[in-house]
C-alpha atoms as a PDB file:
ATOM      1  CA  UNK A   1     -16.013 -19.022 -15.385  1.00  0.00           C
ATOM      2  CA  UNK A   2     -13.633 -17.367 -12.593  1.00  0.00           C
ATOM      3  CA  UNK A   3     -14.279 -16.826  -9.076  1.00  0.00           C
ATOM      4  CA  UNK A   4     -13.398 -14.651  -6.348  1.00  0.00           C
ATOM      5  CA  UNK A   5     -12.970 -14.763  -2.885  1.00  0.00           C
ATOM      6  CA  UNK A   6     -15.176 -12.464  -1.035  1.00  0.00           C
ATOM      7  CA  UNK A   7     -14.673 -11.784   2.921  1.00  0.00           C
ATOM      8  CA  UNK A   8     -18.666 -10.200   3.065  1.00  0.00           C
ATOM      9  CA  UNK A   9     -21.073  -8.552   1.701  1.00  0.00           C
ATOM     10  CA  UNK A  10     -23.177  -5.961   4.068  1.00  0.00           C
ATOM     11  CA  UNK A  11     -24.949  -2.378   3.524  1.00  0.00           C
ATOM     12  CA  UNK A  12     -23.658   0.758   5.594  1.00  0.00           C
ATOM     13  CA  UNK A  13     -22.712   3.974   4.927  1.00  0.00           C
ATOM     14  CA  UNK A  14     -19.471   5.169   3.498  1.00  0.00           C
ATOM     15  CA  UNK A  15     -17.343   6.352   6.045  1.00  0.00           C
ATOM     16  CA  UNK A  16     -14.271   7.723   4.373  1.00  0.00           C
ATOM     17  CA  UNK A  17     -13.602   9.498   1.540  1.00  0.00           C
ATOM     18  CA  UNK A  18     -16.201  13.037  -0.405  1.00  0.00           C
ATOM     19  CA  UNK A  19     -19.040  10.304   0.029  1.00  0.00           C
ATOM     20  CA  UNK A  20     -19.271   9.789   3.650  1.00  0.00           C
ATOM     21  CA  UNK A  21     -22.487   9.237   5.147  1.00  0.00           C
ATOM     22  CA  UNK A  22     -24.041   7.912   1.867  1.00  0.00           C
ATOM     23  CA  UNK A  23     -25.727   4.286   2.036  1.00  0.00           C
ATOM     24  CA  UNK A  24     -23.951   1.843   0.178  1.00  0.00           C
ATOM     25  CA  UNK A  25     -23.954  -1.898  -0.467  1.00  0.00           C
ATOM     26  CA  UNK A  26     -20.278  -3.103   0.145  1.00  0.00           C
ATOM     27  CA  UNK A  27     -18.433  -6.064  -1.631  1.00  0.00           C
ATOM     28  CA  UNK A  28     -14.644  -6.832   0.236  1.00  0.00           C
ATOM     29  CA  UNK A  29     -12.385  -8.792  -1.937  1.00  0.00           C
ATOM     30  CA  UNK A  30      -9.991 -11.158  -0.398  1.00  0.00           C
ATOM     31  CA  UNK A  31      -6.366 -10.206  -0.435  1.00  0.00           C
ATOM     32  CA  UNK A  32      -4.236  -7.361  -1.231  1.00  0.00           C
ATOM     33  CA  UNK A  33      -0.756  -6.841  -3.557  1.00  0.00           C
ATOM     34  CA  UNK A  34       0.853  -4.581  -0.338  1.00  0.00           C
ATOM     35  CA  UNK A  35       0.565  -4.318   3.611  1.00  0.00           C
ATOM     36  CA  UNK A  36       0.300  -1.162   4.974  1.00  0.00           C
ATOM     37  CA  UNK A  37       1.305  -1.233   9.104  1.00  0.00           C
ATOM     38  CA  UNK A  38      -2.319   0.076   9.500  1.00  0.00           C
ATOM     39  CA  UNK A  39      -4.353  -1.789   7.167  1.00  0.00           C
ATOM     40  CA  UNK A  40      -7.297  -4.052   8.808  1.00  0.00           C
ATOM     41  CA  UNK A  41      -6.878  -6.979   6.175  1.00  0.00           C
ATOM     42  CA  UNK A  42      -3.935  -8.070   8.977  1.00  0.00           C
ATOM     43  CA  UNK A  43      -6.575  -8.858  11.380  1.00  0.00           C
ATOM     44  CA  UNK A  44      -8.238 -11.116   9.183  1.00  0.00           C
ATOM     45  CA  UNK A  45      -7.770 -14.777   8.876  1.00  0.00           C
ATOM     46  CA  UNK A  46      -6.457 -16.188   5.943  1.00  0.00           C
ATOM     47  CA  UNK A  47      -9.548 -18.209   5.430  1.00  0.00           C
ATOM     48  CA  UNK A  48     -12.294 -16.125   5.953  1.00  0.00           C
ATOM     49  CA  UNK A  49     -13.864 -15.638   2.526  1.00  0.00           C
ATOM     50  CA  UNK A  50     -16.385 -17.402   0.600  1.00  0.00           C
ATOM     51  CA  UNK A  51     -15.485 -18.002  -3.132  1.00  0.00           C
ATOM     52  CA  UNK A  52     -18.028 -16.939  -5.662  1.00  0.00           C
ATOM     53  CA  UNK A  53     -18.514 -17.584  -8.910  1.00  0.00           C
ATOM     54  CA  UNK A  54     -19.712 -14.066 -11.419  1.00  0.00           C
ATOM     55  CA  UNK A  55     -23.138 -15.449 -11.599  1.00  0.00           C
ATOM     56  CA  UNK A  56     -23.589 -15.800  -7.775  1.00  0.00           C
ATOM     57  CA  UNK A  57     -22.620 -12.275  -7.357  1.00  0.00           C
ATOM     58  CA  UNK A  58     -24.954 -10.564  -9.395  1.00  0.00           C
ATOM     59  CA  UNK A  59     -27.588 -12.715  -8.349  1.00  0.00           C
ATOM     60  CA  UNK A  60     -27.180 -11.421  -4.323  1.00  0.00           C
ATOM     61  CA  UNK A  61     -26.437  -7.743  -5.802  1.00  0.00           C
ATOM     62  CA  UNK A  62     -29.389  -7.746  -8.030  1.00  0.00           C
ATOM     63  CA  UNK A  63     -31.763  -9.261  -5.044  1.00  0.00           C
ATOM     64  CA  UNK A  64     -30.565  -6.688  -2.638  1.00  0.00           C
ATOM     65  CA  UNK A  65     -32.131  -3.996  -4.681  1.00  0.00           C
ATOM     66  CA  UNK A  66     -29.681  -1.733  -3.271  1.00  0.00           C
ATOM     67  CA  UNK A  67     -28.158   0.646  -6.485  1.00  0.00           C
ATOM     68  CA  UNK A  68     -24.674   2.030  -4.805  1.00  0.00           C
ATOM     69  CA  UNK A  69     -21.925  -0.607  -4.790  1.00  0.00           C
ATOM     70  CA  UNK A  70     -18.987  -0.231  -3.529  1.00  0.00           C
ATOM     71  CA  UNK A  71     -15.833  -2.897  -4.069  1.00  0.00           C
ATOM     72  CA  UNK A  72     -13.475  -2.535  -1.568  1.00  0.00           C
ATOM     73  CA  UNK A  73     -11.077  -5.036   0.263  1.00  0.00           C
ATOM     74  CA  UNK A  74      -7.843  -5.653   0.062  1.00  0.00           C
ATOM     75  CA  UNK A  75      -7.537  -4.898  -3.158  1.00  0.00           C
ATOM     76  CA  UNK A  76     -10.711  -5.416  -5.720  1.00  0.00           C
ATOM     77  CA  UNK A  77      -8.311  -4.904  -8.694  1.00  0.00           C
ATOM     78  CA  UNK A  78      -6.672  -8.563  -7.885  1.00  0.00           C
ATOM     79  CA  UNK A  79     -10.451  -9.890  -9.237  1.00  0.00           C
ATOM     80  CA  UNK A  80     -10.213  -7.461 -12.455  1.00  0.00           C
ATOM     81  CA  UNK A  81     -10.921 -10.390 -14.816  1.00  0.00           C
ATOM     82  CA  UNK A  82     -13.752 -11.335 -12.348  1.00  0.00           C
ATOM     83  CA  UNK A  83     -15.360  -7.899 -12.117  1.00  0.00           C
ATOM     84  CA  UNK A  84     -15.510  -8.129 -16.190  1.00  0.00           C
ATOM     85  CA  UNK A  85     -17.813 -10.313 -16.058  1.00  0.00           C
ATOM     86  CA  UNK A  86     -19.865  -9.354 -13.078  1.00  0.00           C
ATOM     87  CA  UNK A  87     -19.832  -5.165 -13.653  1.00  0.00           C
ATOM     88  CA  UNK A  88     -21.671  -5.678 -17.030  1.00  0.00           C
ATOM     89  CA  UNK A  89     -24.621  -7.255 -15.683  1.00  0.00           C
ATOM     90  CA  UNK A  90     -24.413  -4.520 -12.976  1.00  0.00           C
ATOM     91  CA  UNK A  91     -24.209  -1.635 -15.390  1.00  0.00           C
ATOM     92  CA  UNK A  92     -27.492  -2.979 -17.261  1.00  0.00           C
ATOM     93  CA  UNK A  93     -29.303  -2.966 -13.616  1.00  0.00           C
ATOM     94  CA  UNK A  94     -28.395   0.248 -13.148  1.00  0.00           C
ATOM     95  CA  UNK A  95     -26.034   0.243 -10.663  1.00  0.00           C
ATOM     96  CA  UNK A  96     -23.753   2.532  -9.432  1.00  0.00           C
ATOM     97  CA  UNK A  97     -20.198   1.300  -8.815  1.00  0.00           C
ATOM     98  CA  UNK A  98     -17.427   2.863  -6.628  1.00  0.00           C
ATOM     99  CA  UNK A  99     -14.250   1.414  -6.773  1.00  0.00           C
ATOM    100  CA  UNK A 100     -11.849   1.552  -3.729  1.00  0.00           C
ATOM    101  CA  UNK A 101      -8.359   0.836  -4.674  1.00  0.00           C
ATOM    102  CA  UNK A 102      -4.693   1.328  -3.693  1.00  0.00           C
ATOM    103  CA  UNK A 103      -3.988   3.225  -7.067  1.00  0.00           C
ATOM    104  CA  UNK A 104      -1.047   0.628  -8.121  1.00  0.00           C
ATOM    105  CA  UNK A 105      -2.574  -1.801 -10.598  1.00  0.00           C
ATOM    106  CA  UNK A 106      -3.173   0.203 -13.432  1.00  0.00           C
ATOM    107  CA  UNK A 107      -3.457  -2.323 -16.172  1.00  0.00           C
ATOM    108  CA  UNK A 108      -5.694  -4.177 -14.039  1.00  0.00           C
ATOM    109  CA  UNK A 109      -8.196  -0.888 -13.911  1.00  0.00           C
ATOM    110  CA  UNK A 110      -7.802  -0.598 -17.833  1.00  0.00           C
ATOM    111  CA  UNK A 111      -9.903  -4.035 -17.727  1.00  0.00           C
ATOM    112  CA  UNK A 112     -12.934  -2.318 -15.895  1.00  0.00           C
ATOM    113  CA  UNK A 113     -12.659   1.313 -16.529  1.00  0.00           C
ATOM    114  CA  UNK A 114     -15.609   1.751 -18.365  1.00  0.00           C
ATOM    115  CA  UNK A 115     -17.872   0.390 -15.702  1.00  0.00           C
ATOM    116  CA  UNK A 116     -16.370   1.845 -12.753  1.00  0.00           C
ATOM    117  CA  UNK A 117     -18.358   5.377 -11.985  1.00  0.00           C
ATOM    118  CA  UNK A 118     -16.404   6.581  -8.879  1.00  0.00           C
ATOM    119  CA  UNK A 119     -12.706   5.534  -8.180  1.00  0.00           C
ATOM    120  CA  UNK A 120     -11.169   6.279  -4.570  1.00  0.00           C
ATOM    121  CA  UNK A 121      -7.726   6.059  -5.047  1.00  0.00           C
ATOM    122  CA  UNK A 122      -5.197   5.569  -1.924  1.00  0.00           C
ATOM    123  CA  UNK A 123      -1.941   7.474  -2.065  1.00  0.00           C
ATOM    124  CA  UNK A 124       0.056   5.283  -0.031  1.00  0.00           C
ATOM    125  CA  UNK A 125       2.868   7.391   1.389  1.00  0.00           C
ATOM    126  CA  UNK A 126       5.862   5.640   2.699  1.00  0.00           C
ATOM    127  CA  UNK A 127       6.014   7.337   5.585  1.00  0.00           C
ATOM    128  CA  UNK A 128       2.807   6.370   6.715  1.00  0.00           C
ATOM    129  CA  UNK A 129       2.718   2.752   5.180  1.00  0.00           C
ATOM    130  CA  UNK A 130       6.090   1.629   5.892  1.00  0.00           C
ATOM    131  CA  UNK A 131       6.395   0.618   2.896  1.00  0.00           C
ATOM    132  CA  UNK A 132       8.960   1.659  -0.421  1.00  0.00           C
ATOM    133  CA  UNK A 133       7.528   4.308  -2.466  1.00  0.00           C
ATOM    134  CA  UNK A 134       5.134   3.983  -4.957  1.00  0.00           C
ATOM    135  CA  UNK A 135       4.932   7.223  -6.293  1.00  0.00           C
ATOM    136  CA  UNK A 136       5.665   6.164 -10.311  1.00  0.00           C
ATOM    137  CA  UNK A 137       2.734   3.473 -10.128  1.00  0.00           C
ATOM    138  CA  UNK A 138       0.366   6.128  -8.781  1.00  0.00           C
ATOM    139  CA  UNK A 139       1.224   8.838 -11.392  1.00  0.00           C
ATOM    140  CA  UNK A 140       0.238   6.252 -13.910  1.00  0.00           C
ATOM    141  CA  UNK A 141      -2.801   5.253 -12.091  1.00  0.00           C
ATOM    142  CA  UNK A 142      -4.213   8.784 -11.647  1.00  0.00           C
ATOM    143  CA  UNK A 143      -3.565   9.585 -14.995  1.00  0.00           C
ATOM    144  CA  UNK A 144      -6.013   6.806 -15.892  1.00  0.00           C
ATOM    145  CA  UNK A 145      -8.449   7.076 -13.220  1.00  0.00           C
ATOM    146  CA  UNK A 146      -9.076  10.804 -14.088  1.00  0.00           C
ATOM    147  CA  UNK A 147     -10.717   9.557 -17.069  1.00  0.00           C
ATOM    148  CA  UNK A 148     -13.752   8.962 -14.931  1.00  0.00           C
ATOM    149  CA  UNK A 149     -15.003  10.813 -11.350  1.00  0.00           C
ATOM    150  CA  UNK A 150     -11.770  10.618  -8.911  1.00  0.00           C
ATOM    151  CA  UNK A 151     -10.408  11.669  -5.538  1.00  0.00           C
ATOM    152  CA  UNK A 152      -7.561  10.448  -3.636  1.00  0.00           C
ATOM    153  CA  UNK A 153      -7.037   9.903  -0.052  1.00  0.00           C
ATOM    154  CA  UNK A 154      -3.577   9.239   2.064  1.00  0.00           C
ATOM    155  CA  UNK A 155      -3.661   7.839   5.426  1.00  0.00           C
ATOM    156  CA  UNK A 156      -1.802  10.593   7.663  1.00  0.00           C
ATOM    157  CA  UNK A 157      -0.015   9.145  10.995  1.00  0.00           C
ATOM    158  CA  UNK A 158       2.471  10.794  13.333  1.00  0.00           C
ATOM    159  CA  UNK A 159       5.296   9.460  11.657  1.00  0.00           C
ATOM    160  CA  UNK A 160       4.386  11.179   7.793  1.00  0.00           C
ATOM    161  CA  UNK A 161       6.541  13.002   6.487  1.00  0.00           C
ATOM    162  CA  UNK A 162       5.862  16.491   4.730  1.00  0.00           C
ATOM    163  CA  UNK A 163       7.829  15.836   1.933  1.00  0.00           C
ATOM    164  CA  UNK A 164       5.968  13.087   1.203  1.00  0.00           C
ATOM    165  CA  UNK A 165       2.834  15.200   1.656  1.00  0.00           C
ATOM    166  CA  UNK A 166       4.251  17.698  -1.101  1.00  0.00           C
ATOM    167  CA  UNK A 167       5.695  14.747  -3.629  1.00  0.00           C
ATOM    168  CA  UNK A 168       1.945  13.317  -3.147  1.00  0.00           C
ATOM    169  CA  UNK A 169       0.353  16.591  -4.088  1.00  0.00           C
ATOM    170  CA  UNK A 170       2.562  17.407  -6.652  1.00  0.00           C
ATOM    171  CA  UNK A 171       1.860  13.941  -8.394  1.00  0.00           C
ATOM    172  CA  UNK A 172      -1.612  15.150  -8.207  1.00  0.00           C
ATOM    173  CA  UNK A 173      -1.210  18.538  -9.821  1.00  0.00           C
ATOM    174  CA  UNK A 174       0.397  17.554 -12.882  1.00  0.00           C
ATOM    175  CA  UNK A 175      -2.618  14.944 -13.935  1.00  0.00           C
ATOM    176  CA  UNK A 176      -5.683  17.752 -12.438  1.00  0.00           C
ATOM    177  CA  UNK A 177      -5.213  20.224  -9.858  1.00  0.00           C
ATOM    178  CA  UNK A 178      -8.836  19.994  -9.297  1.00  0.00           C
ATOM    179  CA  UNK A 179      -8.746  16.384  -8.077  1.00  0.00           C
ATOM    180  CA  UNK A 180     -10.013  16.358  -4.536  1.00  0.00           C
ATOM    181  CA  UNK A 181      -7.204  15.517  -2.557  1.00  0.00           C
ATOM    182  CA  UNK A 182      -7.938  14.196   1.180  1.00  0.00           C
ATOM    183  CA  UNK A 183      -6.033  14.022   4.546  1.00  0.00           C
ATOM    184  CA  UNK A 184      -7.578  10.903   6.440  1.00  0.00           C
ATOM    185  CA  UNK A 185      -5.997  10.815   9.758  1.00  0.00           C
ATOM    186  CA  UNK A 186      -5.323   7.439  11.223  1.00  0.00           C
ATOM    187  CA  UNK A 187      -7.705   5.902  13.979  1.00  0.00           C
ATOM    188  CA  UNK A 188      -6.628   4.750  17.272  1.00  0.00           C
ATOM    189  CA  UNK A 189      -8.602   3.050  19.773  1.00  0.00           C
ATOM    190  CA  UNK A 190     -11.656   4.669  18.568  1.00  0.00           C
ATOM    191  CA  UNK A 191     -10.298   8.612  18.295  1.00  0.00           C
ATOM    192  CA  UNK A 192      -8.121   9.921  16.338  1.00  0.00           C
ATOM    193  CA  UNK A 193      -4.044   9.962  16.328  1.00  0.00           C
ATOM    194  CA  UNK A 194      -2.367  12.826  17.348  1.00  0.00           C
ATOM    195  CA  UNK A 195      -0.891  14.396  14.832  1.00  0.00           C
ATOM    196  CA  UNK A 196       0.758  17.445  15.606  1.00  0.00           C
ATOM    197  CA  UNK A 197       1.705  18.646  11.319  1.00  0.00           C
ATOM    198  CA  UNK A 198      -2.353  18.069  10.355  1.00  0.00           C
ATOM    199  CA  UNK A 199      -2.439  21.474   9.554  1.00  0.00           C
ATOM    200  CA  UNK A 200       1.248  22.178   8.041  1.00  0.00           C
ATOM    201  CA  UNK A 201      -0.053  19.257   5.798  1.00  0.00           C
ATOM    202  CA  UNK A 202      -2.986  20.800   5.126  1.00  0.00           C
ATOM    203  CA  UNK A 203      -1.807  24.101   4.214  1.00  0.00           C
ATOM    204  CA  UNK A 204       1.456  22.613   2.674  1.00  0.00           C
ATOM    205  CA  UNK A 205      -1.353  20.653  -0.383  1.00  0.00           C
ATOM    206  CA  UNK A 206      -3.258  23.273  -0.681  1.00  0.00           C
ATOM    207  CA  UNK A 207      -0.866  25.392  -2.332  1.00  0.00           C
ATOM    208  CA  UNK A 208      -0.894  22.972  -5.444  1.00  0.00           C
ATOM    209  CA  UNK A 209      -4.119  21.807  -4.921  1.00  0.00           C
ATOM    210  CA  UNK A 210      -7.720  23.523  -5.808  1.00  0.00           C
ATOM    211  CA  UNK A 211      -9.622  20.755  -3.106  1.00  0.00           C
ATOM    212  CA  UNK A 212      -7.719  19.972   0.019  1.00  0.00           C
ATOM    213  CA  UNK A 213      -9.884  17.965   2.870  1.00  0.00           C
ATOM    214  CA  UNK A 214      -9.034  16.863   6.297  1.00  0.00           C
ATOM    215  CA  UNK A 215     -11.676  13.751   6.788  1.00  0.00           C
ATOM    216  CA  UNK A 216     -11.233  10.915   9.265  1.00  0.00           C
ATOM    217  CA  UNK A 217     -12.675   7.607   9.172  1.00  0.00           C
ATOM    218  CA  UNK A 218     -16.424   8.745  10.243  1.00  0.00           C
ATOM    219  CA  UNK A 219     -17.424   4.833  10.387  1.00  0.00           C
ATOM    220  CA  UNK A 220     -15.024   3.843  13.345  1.00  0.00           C
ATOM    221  CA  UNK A 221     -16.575   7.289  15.301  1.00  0.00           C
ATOM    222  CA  UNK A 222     -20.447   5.823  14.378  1.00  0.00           C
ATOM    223  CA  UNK A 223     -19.535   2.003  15.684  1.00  0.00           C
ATOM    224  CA  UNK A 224     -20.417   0.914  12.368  1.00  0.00           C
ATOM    225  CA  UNK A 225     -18.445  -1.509   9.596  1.00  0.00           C
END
């Protein structure tokens, strides 16, 4: 039987994304495949996680009675072959899952698709991740993802590029123009960056896109994981 390595489990509400505010129990995974300059999984240390085995999961998911669950991390996708065995059990109790991932590891997702209910997918522009481009992987991935309830997000910063804004949105169009897409601008010592294109970016996705959003990261304004 596999195991994972799990940083916590704790219930809050969603603060990012078209499901802010609602209550959900959150599982973070250990680890990610990329590191953005902003991401919080740098602040961790390397060994704080507790390793779990599928069985000891669903256990502590089932007792917590709580029905929206919400994998998140680093990257959940890593544990694919884990969540196989755990999202079954889930999916017989009813559960809701919502799947938070960097939109890279497609064949990874193929493994869980069918239990997953709610994907939010990060565009991760290069201009705001410092990072190369990744723009072929998340074509793919959206193309699968759309299969089920999607929206994607991008972390905006002072140093994103419009062009990037427009290749992002444009990947989106082709696959569904009515995908939500949203603008999450970047936290900064508990307001917001300064971002002086937010609404040139807005404006710019909304000609290709049906669902354009501005939304920030609500939990980090509430004081709340």
């Amino acid at each position: 039987m596999s195991k994972a390595r799990i940083i916590e489990m704790f219930t809050s509400i969603q603060g990012e994304g078209l499901y802010v505010g609602e209550r959900q129990l959150f599982i973070r995974f250990h680890g990610c495949n990329i590191s953005c300059r902003f991401c919080d999984e740098k602040k961790r240390k390397k060994d704080e996680f507790s390793e779990y085995e599928a069985s000891e999961l669903i256990k502590e998911i089932v007792i917590s009675g709580k029905r929206n669950i919400s994998l998140t991390g680093g990257e959940p996708l890593l544990h694919a072959d884990f969540l196989r065995e755990v999202l079954p059990a889930l999916k017989k109790e009813n559960r809701r899952i919502y799947l938070e991932t960097n939109g890279i590891l497609t064949a990874e997702l193929l493994k869980i698709l069918k239990y997953v209910d709610i994907i939010s997918m990060d565009f991760k522009l290069p201009s705001s991740t410092g990072l190369r481009p990744y723009w072929d992987e998340h074509s793919i991935f959206l193309k699968e993802a759309a299969k089920k309830e999607v929206f994607v997000k991008s972390v905006i910063i002072s140093q994103t590029l419009l062009s990037h804004i427009n290749t992002a949105a444009s990947i989106v169009e082709k696959v569904d123009k009515n995908i939500t897409f949203i603008l999450q601008p970047a936290s900064s010592n508990g307001g917001l960056e300064k971002i002086d294109l937010l609404p040139i970016f807005f404006e710019s996705a909304r000609e290709r896109l049906s669902n354009v959003r501005i939304i920030p990261q609500m939990h980090k304004f509430l004081g709340v994981k």
